[in-house]
N, C-alpha and C. Protein backbone atom coordinates (compact mmCIF):
# COMPACT_ATOMS: atom_id res chain seq x y z
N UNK A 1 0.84 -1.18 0.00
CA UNK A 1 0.00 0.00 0.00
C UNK A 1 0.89 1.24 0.00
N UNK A 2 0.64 2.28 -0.46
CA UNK A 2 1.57 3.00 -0.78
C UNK A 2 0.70 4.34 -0.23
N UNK A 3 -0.31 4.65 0.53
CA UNK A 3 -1.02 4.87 1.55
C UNK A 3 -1.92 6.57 1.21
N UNK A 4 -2.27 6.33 -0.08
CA UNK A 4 -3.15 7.03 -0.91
C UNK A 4 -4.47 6.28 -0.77
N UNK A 5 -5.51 7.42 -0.33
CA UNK A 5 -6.92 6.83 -0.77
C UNK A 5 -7.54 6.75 -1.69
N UNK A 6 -8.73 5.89 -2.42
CA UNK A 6 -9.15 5.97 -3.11
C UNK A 6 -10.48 5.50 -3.20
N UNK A 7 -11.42 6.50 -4.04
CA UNK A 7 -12.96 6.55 -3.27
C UNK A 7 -13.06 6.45 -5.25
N UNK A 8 -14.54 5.28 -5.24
CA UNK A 8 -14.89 5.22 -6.54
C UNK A 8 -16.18 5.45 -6.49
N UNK A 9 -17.53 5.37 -8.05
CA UNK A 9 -18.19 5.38 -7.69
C UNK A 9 -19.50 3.96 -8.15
N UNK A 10 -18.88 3.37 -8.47
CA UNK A 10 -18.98 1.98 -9.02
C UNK A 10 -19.99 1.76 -10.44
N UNK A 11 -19.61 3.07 -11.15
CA UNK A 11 -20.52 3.14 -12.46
C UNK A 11 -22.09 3.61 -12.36
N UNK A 12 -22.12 4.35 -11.11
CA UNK A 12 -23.74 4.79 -10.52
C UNK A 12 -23.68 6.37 -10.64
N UNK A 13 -22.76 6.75 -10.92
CA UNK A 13 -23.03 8.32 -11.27
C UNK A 13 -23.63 8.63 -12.95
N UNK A 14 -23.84 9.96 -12.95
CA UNK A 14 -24.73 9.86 -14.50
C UNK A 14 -23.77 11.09 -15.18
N UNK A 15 -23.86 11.10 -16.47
CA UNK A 15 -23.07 11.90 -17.11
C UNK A 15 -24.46 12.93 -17.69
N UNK A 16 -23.50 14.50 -17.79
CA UNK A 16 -24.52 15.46 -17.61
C UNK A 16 -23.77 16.34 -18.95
N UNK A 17 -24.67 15.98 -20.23
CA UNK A 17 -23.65 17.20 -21.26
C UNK A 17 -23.82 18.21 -21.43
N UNK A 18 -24.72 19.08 -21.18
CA UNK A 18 -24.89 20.14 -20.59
C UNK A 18 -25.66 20.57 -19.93
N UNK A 19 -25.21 21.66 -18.71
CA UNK A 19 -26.12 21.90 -17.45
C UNK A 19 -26.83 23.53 -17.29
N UNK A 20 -28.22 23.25 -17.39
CA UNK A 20 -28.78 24.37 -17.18
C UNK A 20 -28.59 24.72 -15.42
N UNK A 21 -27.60 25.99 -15.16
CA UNK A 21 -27.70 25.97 -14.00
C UNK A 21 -29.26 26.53 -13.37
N UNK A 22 -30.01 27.32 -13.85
CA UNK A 22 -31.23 27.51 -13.27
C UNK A 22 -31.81 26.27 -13.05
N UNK A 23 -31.90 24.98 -13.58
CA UNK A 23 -32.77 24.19 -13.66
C UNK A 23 -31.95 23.12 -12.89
N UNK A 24 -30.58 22.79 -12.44
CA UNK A 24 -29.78 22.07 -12.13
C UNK A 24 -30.25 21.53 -10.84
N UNK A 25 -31.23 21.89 -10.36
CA UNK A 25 -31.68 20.83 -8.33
C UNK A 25 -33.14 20.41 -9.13
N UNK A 26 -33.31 20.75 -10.37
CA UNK A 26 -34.53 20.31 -10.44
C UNK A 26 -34.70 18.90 -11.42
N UNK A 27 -33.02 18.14 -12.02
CA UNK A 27 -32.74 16.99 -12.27
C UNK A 27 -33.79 16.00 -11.43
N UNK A 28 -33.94 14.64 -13.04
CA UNK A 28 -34.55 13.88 -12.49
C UNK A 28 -33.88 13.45 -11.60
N UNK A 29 -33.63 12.44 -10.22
CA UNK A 29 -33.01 11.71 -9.65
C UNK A 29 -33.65 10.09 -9.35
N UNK A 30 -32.30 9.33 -9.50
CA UNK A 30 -32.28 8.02 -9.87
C UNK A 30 -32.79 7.43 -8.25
N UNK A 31 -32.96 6.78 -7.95
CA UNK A 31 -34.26 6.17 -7.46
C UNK A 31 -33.80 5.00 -6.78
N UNK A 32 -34.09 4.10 -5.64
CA UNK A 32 -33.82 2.79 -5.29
C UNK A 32 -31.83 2.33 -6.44
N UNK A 33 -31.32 2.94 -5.85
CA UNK A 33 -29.74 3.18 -6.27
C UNK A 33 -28.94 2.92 -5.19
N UNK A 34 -28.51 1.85 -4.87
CA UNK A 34 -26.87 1.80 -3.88
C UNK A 34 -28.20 1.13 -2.65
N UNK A 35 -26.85 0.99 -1.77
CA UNK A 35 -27.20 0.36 -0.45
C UNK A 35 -28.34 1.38 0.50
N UNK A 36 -29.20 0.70 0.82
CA UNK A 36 -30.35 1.33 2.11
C UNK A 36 -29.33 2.49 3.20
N UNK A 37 -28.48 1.38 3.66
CA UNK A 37 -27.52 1.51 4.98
C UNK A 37 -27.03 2.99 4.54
N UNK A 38 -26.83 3.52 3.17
CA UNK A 38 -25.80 4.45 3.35
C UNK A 38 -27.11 5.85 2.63
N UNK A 39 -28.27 5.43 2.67
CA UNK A 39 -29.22 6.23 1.87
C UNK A 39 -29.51 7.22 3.11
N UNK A 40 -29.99 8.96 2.73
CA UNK A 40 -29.77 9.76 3.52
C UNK A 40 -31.72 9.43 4.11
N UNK A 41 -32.02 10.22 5.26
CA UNK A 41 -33.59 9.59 5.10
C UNK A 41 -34.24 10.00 4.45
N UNK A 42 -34.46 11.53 3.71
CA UNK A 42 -34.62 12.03 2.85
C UNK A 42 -35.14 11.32 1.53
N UNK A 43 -34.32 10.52 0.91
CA UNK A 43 -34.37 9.75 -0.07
C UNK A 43 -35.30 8.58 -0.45
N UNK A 44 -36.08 8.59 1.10
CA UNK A 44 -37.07 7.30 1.15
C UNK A 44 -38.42 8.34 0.48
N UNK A 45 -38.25 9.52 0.40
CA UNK A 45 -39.60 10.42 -0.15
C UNK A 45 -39.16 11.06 -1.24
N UNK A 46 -40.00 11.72 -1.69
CA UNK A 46 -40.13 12.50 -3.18
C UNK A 46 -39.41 13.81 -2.95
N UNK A 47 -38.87 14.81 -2.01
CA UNK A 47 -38.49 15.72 -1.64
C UNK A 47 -37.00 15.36 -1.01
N UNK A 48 -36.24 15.46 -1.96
CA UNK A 48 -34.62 15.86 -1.87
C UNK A 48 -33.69 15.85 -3.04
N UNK A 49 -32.90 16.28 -2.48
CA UNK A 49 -31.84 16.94 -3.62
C UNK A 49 -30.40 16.33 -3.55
N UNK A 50 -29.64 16.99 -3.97
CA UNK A 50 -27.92 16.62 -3.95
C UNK A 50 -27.13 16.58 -2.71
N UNK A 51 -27.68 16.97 -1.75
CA UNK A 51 -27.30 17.16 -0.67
C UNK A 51 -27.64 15.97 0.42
N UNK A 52 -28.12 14.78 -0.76
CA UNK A 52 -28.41 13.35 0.26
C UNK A 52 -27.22 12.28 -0.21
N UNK A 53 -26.58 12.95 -1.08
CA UNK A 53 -24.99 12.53 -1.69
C UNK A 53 -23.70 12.85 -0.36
N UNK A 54 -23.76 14.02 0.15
CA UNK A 54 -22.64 14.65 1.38
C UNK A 54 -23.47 13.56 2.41
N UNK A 55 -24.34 13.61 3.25
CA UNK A 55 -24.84 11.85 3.96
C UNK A 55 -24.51 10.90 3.78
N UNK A 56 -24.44 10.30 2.43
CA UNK A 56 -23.54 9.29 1.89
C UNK A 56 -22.20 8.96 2.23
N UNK A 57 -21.67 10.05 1.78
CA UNK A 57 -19.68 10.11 1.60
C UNK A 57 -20.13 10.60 3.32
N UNK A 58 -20.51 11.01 4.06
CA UNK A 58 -20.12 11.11 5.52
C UNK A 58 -20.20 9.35 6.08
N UNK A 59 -21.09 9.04 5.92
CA UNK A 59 -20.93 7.87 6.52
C UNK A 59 -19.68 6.77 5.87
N UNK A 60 -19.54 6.77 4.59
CA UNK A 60 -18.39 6.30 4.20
C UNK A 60 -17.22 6.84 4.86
N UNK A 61 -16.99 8.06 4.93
CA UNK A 61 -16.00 8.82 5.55
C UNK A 61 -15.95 8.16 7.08
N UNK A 62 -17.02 8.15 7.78
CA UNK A 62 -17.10 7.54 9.02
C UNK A 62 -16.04 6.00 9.45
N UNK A 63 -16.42 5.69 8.37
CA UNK A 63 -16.40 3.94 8.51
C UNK A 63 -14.81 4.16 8.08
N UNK A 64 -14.24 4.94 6.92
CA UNK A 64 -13.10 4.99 6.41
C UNK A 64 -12.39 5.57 7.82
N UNK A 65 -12.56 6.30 8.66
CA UNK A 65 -11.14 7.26 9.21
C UNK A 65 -12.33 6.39 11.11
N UNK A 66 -12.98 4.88 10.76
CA UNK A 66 -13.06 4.38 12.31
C UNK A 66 -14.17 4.59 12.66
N UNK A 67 -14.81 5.50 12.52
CA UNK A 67 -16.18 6.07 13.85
C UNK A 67 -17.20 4.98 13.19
N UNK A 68 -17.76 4.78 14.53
CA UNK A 68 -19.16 3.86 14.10
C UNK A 68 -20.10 4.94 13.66
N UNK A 69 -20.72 4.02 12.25
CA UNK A 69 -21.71 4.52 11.79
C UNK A 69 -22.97 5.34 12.69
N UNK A 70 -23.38 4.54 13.20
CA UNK A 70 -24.80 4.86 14.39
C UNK A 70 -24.11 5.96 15.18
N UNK A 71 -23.10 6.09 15.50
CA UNK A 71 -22.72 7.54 16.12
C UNK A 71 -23.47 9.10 15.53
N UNK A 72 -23.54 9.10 14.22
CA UNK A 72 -24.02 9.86 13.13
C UNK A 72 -25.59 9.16 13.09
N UNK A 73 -25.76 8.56 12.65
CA UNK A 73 -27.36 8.16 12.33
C UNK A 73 -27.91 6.86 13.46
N UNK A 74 -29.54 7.31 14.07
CA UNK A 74 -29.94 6.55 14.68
C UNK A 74 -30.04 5.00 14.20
N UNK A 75 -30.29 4.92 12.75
CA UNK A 75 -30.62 3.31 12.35
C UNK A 75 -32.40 3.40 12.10
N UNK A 76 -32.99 4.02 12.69
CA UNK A 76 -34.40 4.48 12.71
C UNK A 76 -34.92 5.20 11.54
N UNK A 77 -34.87 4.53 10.47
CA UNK A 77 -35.15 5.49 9.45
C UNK A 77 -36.75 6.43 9.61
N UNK A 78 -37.54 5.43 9.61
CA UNK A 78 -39.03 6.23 9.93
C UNK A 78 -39.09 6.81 10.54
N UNK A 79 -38.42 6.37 11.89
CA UNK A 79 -38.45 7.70 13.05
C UNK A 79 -37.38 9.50 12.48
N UNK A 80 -36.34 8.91 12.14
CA UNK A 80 -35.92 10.36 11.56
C UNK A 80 -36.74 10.75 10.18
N UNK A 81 -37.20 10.15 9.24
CA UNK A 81 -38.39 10.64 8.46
C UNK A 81 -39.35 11.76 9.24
N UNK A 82 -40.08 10.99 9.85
CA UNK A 82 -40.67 11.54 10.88
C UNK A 82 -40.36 13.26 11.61
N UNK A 83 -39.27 12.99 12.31
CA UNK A 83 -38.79 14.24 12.55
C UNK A 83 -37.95 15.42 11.53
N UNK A 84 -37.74 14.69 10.63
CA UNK A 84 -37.18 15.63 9.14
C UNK A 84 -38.42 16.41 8.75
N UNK A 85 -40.04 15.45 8.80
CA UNK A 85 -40.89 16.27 8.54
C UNK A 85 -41.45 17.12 9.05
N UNK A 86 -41.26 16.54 10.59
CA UNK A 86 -42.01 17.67 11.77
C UNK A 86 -41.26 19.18 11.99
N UNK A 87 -41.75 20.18 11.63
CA UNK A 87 -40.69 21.29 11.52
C UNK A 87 -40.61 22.14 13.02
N UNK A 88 -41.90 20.91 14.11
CA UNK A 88 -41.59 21.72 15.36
C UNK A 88 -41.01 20.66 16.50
N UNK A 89 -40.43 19.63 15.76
CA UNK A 89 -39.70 18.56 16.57
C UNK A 89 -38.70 19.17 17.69
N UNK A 90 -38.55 19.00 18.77
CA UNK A 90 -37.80 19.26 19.27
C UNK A 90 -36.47 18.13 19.55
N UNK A 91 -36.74 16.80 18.40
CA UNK A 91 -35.35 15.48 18.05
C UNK A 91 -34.68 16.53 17.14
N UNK A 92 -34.73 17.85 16.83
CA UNK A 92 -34.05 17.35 15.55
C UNK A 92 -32.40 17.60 15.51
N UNK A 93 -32.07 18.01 16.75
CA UNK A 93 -30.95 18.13 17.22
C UNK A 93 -29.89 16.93 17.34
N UNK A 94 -30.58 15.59 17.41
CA UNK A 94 -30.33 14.32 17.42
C UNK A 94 -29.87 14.03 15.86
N UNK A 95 -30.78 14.50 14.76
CA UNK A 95 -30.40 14.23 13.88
C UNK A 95 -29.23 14.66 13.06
N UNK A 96 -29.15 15.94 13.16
CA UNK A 96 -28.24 16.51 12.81
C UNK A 96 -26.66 16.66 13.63
């Protein structure tokens, strides 16, 4: 090992030939893609964006540099659903 990392994306990213930036969060997005375990909760509903990709690479990041996963996420997906939707939760401090 010559002690360089290396992060792939196993042929699941999409190629984009040109990008309307006005219209760019409003891409279709691909759907039941990659592992549950590393899906942000977000992603189990019709409402999210690119920003359930940084959730992803955190928990990879997690697992890469040691920390247990569940340190970061309960494991409870419905239940953080749940409080992602409630906008007067007082969990949501847990989640984040």
């Amino acid at each position: 090992m010559d002690g360089r990392i290396k992060l792939c994306d196993f042929g699941l990213a999409k190629e984009v030939d040109s990008i309307d930036w006005y219209r760019a969060s409003k891409t279709k997005h691909t759907t039941d893609v990659g592992n549950i375990s590393y899906q942000a909760p977000e992603a189990q509903t019709n409402e999210y964006n690119h920003l359930i990709d940084i959730y992803s690479v955190s928990l990879i990041g997690s697992q890469i540099f040691g920390f247990d996963s569940y340190d970061i996420m309960d494991g409870n997906i419905a239940k953080t659903v749940q409080q992602i939707g409630d906008k007067d939760s007082n969990e949501r401090e847990i989640i984040f």
